[in-house]
Protein backbone atom coordinates (compact mmCIF):
# COMPACT_ATOMS: atom_id res chain seq x y z
CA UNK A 1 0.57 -9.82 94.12
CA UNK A 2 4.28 -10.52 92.92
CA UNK A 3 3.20 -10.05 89.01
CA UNK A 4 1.75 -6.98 90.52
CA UNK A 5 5.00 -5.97 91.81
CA UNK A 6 6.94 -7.42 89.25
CA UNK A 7 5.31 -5.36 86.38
CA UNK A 8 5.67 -2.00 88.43
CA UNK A 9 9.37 -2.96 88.94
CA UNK A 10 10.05 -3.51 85.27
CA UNK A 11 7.96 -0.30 84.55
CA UNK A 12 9.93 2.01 86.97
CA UNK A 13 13.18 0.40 85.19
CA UNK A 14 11.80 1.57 81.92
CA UNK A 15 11.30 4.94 83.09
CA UNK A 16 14.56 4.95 84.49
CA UNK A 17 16.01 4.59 81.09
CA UNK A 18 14.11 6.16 78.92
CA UNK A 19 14.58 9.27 81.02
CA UNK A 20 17.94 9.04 81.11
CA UNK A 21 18.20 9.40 77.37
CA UNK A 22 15.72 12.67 77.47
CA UNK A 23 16.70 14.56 81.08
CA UNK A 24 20.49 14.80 81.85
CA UNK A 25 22.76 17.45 82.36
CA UNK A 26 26.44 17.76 82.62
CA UNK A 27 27.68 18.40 86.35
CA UNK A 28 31.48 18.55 86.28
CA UNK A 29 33.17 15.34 87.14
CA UNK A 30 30.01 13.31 85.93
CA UNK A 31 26.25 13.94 84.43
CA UNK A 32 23.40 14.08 86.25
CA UNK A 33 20.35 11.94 85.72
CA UNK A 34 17.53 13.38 87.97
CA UNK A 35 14.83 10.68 86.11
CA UNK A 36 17.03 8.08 88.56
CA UNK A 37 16.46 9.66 91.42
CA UNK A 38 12.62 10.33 90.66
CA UNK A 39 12.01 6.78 90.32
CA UNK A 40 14.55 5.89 93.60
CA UNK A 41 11.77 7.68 95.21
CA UNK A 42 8.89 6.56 93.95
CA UNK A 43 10.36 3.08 93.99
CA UNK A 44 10.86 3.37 98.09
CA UNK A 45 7.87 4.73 99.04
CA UNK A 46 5.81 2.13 96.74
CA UNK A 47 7.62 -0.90 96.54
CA UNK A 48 9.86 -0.73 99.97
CA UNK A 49 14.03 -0.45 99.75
CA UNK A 50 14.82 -4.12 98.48
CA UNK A 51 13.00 -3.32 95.22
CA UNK A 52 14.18 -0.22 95.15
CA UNK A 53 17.81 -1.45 95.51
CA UNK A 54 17.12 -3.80 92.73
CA UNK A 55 15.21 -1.33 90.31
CA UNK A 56 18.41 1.01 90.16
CA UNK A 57 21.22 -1.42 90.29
CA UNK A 58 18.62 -2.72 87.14
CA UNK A 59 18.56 0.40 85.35
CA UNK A 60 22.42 0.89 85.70
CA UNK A 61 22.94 -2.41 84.22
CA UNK A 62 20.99 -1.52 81.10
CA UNK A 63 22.28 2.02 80.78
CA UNK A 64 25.58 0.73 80.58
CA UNK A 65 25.00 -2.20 78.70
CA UNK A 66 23.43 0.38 76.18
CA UNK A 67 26.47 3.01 76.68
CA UNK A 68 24.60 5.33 77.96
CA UNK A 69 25.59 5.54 81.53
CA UNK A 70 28.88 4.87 83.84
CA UNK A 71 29.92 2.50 86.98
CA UNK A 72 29.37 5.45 88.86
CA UNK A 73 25.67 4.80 88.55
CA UNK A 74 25.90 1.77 90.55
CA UNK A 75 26.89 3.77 94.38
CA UNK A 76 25.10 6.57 93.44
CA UNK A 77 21.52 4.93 92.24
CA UNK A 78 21.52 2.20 94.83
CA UNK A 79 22.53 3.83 97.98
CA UNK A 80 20.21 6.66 97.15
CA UNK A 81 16.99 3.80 96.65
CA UNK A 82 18.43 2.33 100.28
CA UNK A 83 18.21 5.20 102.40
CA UNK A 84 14.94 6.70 100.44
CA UNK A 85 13.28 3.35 101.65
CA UNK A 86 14.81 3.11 104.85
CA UNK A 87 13.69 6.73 105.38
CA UNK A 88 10.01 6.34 104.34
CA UNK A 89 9.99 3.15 106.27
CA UNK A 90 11.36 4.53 109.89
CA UNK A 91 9.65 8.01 109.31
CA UNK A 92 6.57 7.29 107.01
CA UNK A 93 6.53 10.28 105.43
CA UNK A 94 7.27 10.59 101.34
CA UNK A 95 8.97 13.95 102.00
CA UNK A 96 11.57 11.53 104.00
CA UNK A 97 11.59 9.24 100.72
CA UNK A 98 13.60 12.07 99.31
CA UNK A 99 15.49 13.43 102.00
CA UNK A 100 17.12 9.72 101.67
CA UNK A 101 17.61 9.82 98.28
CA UNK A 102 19.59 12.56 98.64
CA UNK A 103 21.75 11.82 101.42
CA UNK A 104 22.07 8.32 99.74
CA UNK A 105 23.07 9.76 96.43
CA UNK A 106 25.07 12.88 97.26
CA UNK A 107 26.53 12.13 100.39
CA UNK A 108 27.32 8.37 100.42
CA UNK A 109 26.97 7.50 97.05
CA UNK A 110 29.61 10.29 95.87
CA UNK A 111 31.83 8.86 98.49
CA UNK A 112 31.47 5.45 97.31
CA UNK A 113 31.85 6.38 93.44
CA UNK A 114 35.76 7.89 94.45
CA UNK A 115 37.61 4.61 94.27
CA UNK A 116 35.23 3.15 91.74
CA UNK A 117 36.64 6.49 89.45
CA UNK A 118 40.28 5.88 90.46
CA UNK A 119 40.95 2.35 89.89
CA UNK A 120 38.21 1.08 87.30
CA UNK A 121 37.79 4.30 84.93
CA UNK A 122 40.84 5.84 85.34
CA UNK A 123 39.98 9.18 86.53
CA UNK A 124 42.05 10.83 89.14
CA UNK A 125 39.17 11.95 91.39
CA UNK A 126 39.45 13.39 95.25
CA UNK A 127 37.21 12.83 98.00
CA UNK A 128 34.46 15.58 97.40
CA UNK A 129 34.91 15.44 93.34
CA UNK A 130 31.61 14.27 93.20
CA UNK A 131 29.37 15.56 95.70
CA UNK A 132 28.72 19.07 93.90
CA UNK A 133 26.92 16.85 90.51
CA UNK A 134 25.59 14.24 92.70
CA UNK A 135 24.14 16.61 95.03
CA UNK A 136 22.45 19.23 91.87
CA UNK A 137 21.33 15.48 90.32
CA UNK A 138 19.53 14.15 93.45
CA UNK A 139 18.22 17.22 94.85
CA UNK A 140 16.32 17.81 91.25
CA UNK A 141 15.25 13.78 90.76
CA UNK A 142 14.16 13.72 94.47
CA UNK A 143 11.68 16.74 94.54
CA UNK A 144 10.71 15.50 91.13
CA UNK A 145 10.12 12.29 92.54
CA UNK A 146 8.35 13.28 95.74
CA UNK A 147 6.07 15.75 94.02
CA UNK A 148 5.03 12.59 91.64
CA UNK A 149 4.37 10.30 94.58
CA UNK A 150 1.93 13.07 96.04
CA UNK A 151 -0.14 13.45 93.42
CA UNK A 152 -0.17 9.57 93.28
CA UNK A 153 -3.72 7.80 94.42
CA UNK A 154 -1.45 4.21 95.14
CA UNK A 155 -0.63 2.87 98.01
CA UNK A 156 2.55 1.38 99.53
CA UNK A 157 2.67 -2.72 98.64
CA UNK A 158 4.74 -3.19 101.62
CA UNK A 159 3.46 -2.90 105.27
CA UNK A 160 6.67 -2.57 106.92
């Protein structure tokens, strides 16, 4: 069961890169990634939120070991897996998966990724700078994501 869950982990990562490099678009103060967000979802709803914690904070370390992403995926990817597991976990629902993401990733992760932009990159950012790009970027990735994971014949690993 682990090398079972292992392997989908490191395949969602993969995905989560790849895409990056094929489906992004400029959204202001940052760029959006919506492949992230997909697999956030997908992650939650199959794997549970602890995976799906580690899967993005994964995929941020590779994108930026590869220059391809920012810090600011780190708030923005992981607190969007969080709440898409803790919502499909309290509400069962896959629809709830994404509703998560996207209060993860726009709301609390753009909140999150204002100091992160001030002291570490140097960018002189305000509260709501980046809730507009996080917000077009998780909205897209989430329905993406949730309209994979219902066509999906696989069910949840976790029981929780």
């Amino acid at each position: 069961m682990k090398t079972k869950t292992l392997t989908l982990m490191a395949i969602l990562v993969a995905i989560g890169v790849l895409g990056a490099q094929f489906i992004w678009f400029p959204t202001g103060a940052a760029r959006a990634f919506p492949v992230q967000h997909a697999v956030n979802v997908i992650a939650a709803v199959l794997l549970g939120p602890g995976p799906a914690i580690v899967i993005a904070f994964l995929i941020g370390i590779v994108r930026n070991m590869l220059g391809l992403g920012s810090l600011l995926a780190f708030p923005g990817g992981m607190v969007g897996a969080l709440l898409a597991g803790v919502f499909y976990r309290i509400f069962r629902r896959k629809g709830a998966a994404a509703i998560g993401e996207i209060i993860g990733t726009a709301l609390l992760g753009s909140l999150l990724s204002v100091p992160i932009a001030n002291l570490l990159l140097g960018q002189k950012a305000g509260a709501l700078a980046f809730v507009p790009g996080f917000l077009v970027s998780s909205i897209t990735g989430a329905l993406l994501g949730w309209l994979i994971i219902r066509r999906m014949k696989i069910e949840p690993s976790h029981k929780k």
